[in-house]
PDB file of N, CA and C in Angstrom:
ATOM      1  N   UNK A   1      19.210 -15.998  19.434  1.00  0.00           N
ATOM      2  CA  UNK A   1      17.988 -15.403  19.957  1.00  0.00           C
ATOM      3  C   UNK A   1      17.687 -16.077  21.299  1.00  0.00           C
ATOM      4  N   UNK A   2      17.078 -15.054  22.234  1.00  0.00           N
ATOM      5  CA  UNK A   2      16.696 -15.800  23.526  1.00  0.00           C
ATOM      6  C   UNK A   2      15.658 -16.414  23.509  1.00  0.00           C
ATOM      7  N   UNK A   3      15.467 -17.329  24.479  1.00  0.00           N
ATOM      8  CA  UNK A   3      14.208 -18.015  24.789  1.00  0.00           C
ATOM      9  C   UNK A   3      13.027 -17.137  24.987  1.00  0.00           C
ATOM     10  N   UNK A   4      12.940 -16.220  25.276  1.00  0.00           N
ATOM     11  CA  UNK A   4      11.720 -15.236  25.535  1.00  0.00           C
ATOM     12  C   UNK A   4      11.867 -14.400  23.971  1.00  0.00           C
ATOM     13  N   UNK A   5      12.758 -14.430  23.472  1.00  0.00           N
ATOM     14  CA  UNK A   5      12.470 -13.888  22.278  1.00  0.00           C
ATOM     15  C   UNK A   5      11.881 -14.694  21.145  1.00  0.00           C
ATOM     16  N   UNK A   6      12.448 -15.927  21.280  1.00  0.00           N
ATOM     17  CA  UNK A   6      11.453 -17.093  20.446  1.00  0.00           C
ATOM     18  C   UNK A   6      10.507 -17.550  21.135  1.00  0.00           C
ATOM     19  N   UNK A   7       9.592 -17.283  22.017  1.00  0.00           N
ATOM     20  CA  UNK A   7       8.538 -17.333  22.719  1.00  0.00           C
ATOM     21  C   UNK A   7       7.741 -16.338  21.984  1.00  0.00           C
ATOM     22  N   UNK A   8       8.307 -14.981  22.076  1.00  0.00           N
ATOM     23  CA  UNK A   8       7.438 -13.890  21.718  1.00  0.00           C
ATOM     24  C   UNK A   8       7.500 -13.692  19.815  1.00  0.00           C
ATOM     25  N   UNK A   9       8.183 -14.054  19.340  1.00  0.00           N
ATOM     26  CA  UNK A   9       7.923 -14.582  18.028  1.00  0.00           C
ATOM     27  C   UNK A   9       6.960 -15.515  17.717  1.00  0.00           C
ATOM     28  N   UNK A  10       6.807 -16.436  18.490  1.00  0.00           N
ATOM     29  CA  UNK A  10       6.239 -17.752  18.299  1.00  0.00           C
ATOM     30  C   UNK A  10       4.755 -17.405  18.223  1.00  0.00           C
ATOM     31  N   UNK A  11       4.128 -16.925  19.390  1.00  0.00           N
ATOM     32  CA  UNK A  11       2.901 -15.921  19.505  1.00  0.00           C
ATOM     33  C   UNK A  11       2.570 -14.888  18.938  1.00  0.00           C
ATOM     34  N   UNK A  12       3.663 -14.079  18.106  1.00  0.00           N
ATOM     35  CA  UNK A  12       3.179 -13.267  17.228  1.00  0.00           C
ATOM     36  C   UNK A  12       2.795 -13.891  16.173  1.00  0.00           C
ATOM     37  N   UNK A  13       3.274 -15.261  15.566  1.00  0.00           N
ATOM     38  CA  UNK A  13       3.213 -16.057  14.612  1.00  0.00           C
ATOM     39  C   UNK A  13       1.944 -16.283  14.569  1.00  0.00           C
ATOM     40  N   UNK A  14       1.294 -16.943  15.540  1.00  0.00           N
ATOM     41  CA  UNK A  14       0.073 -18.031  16.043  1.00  0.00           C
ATOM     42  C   UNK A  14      -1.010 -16.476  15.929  1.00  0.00           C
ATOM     43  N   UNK A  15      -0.981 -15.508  16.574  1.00  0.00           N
ATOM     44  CA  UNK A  15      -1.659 -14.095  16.598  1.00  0.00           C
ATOM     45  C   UNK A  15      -1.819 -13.959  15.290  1.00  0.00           C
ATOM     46  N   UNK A  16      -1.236 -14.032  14.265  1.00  0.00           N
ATOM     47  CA  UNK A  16      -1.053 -13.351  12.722  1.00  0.00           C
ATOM     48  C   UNK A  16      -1.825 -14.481  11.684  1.00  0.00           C
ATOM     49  N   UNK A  17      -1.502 -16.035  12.482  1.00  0.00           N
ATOM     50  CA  UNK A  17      -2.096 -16.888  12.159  1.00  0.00           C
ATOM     51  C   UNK A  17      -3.455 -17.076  12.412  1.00  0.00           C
ATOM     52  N   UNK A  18      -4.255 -16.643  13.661  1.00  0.00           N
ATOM     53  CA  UNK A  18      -5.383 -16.402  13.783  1.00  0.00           C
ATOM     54  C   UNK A  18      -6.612 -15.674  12.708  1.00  0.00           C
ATOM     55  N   UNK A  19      -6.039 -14.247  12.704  1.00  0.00           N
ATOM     56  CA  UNK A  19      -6.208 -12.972  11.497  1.00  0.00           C
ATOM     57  C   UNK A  19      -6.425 -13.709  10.354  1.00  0.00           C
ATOM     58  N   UNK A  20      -5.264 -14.589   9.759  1.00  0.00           N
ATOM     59  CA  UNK A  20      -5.159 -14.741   8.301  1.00  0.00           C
ATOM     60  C   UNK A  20      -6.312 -15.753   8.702  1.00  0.00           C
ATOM     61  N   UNK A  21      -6.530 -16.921   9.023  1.00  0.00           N
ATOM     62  CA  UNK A  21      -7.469 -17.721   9.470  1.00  0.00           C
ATOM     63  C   UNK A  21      -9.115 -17.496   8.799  1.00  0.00           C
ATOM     64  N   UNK A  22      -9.109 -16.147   9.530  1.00  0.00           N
ATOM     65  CA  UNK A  22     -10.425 -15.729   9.266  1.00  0.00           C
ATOM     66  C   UNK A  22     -10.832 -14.891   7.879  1.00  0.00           C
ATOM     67  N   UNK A  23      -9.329 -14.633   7.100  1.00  0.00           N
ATOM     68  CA  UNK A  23      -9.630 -13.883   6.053  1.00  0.00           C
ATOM     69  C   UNK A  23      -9.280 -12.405   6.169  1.00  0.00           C
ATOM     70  N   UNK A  24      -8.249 -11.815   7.263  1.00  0.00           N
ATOM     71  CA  UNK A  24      -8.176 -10.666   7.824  1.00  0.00           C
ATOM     72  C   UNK A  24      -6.708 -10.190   7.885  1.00  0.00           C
ATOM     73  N   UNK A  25      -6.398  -9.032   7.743  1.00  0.00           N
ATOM     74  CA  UNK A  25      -4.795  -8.503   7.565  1.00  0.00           C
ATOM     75  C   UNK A  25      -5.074  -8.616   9.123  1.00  0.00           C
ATOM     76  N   UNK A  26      -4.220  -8.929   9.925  1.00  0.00           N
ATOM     77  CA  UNK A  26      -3.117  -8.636  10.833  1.00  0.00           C
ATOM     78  C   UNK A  26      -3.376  -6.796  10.849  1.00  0.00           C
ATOM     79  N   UNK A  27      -3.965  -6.173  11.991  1.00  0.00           N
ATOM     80  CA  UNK A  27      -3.464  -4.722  12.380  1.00  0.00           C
ATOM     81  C   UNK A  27      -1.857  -4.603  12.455  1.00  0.00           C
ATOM     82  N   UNK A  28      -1.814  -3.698  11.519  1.00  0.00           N
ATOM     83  CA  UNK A  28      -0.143  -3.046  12.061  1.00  0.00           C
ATOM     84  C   UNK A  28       0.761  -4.294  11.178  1.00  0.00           C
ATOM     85  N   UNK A  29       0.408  -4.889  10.542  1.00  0.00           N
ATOM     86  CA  UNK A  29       1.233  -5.875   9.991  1.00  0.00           C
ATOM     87  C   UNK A  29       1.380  -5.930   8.397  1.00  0.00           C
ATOM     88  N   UNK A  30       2.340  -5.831   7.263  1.00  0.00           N
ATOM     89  CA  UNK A  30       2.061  -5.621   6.139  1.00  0.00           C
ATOM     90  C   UNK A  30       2.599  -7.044   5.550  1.00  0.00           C
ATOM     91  N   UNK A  31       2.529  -7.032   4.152  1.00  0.00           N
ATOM     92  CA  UNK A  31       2.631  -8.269   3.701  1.00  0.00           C
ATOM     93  C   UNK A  31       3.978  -8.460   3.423  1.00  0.00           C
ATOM     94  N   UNK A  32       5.104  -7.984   3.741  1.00  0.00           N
ATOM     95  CA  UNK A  32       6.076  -8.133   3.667  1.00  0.00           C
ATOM     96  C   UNK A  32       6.581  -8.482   4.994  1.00  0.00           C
ATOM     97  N   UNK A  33       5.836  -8.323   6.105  1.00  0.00           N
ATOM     98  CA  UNK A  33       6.225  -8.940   6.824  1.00  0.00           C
ATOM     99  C   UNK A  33       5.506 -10.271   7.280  1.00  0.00           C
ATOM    100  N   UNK A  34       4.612 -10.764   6.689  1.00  0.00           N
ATOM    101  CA  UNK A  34       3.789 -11.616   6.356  1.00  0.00           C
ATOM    102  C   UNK A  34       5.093 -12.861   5.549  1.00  0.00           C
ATOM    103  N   UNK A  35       5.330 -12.601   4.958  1.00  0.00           N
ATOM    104  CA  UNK A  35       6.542 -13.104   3.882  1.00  0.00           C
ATOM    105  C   UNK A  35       7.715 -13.521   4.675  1.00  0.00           C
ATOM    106  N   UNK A  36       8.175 -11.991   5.706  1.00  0.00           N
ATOM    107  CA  UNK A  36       9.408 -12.785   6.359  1.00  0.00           C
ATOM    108  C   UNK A  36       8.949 -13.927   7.434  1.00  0.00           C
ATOM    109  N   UNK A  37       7.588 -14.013   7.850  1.00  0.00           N
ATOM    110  CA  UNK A  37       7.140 -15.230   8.953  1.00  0.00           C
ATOM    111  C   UNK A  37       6.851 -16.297   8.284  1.00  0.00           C
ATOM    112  N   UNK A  38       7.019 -16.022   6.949  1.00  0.00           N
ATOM    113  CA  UNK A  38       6.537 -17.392   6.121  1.00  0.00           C
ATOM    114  C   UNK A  38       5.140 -18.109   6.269  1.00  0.00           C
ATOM    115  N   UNK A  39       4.381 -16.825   6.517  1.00  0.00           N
ATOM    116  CA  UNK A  39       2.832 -16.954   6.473  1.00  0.00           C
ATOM    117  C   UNK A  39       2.126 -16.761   5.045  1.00  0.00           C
ATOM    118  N   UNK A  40       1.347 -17.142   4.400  1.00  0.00           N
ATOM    119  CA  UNK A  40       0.630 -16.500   2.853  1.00  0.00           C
ATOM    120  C   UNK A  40      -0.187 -15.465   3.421  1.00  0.00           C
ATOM    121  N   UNK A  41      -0.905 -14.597   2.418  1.00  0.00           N
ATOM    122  CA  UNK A  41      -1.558 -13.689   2.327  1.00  0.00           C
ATOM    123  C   UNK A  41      -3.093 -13.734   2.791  1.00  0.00           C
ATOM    124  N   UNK A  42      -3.493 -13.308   3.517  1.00  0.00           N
ATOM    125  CA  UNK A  42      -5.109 -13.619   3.694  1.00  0.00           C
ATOM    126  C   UNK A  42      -6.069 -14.051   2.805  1.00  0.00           C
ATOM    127  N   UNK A  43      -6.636 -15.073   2.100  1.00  0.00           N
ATOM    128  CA  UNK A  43      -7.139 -15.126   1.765  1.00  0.00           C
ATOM    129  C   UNK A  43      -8.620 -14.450   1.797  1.00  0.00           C
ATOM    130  N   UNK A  44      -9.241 -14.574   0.423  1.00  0.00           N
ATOM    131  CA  UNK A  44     -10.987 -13.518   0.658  1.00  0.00           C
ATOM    132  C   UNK A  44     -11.953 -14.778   1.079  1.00  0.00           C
ATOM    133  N   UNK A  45     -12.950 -13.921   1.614  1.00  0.00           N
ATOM    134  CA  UNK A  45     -14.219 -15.612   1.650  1.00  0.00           C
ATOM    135  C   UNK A  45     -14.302 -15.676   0.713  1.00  0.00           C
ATOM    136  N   UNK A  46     -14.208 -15.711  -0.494  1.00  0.00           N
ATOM    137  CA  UNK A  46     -14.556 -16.579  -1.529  1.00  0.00           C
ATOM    138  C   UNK A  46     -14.091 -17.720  -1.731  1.00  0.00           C
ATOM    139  N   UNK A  47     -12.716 -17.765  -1.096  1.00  0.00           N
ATOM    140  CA  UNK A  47     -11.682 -18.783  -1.666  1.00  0.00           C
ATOM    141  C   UNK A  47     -12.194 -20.324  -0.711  1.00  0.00           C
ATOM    142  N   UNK A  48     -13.385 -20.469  -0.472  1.00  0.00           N
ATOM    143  CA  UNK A  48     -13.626 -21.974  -0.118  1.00  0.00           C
ATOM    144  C   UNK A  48     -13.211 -21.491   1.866  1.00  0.00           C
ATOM    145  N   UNK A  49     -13.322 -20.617   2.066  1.00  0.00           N
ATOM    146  CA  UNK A  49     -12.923 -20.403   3.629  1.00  0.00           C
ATOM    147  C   UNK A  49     -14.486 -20.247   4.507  1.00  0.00           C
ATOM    148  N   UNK A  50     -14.753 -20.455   5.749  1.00  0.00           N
ATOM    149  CA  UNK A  50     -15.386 -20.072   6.306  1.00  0.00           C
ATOM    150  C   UNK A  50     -16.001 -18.792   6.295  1.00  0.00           C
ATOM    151  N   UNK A  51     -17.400 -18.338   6.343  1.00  0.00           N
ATOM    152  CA  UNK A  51     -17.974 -17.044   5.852  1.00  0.00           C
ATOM    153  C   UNK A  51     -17.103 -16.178   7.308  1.00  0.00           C
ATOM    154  N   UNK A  52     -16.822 -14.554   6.958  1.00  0.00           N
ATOM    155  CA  UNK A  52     -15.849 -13.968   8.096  1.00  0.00           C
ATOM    156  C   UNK A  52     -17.281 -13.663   9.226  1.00  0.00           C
ATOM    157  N   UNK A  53     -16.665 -14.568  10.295  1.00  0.00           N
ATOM    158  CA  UNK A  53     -17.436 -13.774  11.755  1.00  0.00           C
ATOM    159  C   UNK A  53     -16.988 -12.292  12.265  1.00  0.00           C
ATOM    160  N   UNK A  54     -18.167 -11.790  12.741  1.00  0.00           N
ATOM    161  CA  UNK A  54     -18.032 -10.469  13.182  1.00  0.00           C
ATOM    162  C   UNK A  54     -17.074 -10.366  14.584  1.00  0.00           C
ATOM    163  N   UNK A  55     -16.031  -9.373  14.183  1.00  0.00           N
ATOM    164  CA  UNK A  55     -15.057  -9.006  14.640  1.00  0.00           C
ATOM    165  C   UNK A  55     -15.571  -8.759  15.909  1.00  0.00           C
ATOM    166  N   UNK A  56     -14.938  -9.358  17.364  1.00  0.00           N
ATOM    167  CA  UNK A  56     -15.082  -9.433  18.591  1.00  0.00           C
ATOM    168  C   UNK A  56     -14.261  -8.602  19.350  1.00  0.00           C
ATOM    169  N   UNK A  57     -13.976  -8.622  20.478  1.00  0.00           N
ATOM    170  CA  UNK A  57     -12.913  -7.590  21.158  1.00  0.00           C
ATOM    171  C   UNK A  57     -11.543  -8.481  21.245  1.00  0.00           C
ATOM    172  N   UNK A  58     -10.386  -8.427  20.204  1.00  0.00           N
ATOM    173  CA  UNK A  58      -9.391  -9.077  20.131  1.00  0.00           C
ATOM    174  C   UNK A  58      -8.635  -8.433  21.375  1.00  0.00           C
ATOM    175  N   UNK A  59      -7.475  -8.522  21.678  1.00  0.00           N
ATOM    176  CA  UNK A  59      -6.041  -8.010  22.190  1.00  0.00           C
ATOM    177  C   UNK A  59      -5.655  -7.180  21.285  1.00  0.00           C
ATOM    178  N   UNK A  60      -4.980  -6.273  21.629  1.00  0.00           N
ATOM    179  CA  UNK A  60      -4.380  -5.407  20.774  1.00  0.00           C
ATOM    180  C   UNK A  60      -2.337  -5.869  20.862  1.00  0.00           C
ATOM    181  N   UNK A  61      -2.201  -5.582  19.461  1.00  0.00           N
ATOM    182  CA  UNK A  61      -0.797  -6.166  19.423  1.00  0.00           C
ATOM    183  C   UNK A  61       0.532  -5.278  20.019  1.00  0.00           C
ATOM    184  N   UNK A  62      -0.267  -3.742  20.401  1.00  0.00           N
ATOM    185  CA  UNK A  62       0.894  -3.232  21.239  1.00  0.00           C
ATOM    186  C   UNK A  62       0.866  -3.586  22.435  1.00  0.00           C
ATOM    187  N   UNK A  63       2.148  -3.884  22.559  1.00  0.00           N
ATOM    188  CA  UNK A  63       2.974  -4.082  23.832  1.00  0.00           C
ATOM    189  C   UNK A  63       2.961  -2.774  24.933  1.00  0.00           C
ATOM    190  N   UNK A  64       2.867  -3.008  26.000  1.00  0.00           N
ATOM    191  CA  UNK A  64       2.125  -2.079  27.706  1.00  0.00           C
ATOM    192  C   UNK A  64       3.795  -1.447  27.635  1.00  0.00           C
ATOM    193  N   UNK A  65       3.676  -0.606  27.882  1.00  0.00           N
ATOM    194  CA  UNK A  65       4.761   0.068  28.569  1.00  0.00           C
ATOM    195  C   UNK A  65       5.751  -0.563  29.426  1.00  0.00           C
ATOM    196  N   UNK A  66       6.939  -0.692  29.381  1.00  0.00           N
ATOM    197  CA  UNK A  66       7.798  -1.384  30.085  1.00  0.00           C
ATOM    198  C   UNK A  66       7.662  -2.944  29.766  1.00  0.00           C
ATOM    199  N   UNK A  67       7.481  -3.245  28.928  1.00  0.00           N
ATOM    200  CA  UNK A  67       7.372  -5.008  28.435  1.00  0.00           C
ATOM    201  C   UNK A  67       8.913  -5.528  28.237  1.00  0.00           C
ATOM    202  N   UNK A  68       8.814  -6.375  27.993  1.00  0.00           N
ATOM    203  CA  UNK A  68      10.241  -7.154  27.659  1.00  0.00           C
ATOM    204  C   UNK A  68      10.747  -7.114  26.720  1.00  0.00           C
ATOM    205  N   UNK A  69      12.393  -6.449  26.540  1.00  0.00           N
ATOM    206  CA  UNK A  69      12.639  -6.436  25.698  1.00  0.00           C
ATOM    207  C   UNK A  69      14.245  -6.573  25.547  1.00  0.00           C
ATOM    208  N   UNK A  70      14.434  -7.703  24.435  1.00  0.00           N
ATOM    209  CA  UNK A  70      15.718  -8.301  24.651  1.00  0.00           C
ATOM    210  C   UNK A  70      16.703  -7.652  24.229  1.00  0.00           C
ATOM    211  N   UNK A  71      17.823  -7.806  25.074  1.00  0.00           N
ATOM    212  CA  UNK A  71      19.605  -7.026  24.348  1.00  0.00           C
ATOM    213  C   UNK A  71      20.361  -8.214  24.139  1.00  0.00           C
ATOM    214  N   UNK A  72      20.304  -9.360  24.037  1.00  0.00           N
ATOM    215  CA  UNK A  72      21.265 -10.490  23.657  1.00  0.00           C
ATOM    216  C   UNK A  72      21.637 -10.338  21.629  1.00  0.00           C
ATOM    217  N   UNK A  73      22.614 -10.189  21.581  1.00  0.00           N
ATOM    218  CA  UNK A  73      22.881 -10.333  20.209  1.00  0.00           C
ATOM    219  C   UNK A  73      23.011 -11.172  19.058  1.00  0.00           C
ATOM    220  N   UNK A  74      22.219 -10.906  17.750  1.00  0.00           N
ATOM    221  CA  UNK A  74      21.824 -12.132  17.162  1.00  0.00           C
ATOM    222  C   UNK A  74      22.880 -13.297  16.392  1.00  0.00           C
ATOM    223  N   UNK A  75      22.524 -14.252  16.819  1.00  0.00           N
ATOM    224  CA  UNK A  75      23.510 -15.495  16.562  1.00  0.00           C
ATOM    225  C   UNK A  75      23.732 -15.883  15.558  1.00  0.00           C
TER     226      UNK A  75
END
């Protein structure tokens, strides 16, 4: 994998990690792929977490038109 491709993994990680953080699925993200990042499942507020703050204007996780995108083959 390239360096910009484990860059852009790395930040999707930390992004998905945010979400679960607060008690929140990840948009566009299911729990199976939750599983292959080796993240757990969102927990509910009940579970001893911070009460959920009201949802702000995040980033959205699609990628702009013409973004980067790697052809190196996997190792």
């Amino acid at each position: 994998m390239c360096l910009a491709c484990e860059q852009q993994e790395y930040f999707f990680r930390l992004w998905c990690a945010d979400f679960l953080a607060r008690g929140e699925m990840p948009p566009g993200v299911t729990l199976d792929d939750l599983q292959a990042l080796g993240l757990p499942p969102p927990k509910s507020p009940g579970e001893g977490g911070k009460p959920k703050p009201e949802a702000g204007n995040r980033p959205s996780p699609v990628q702009p038109a013409g973004s980067f995108a790697c052809d190196s083959p996997d190792e």
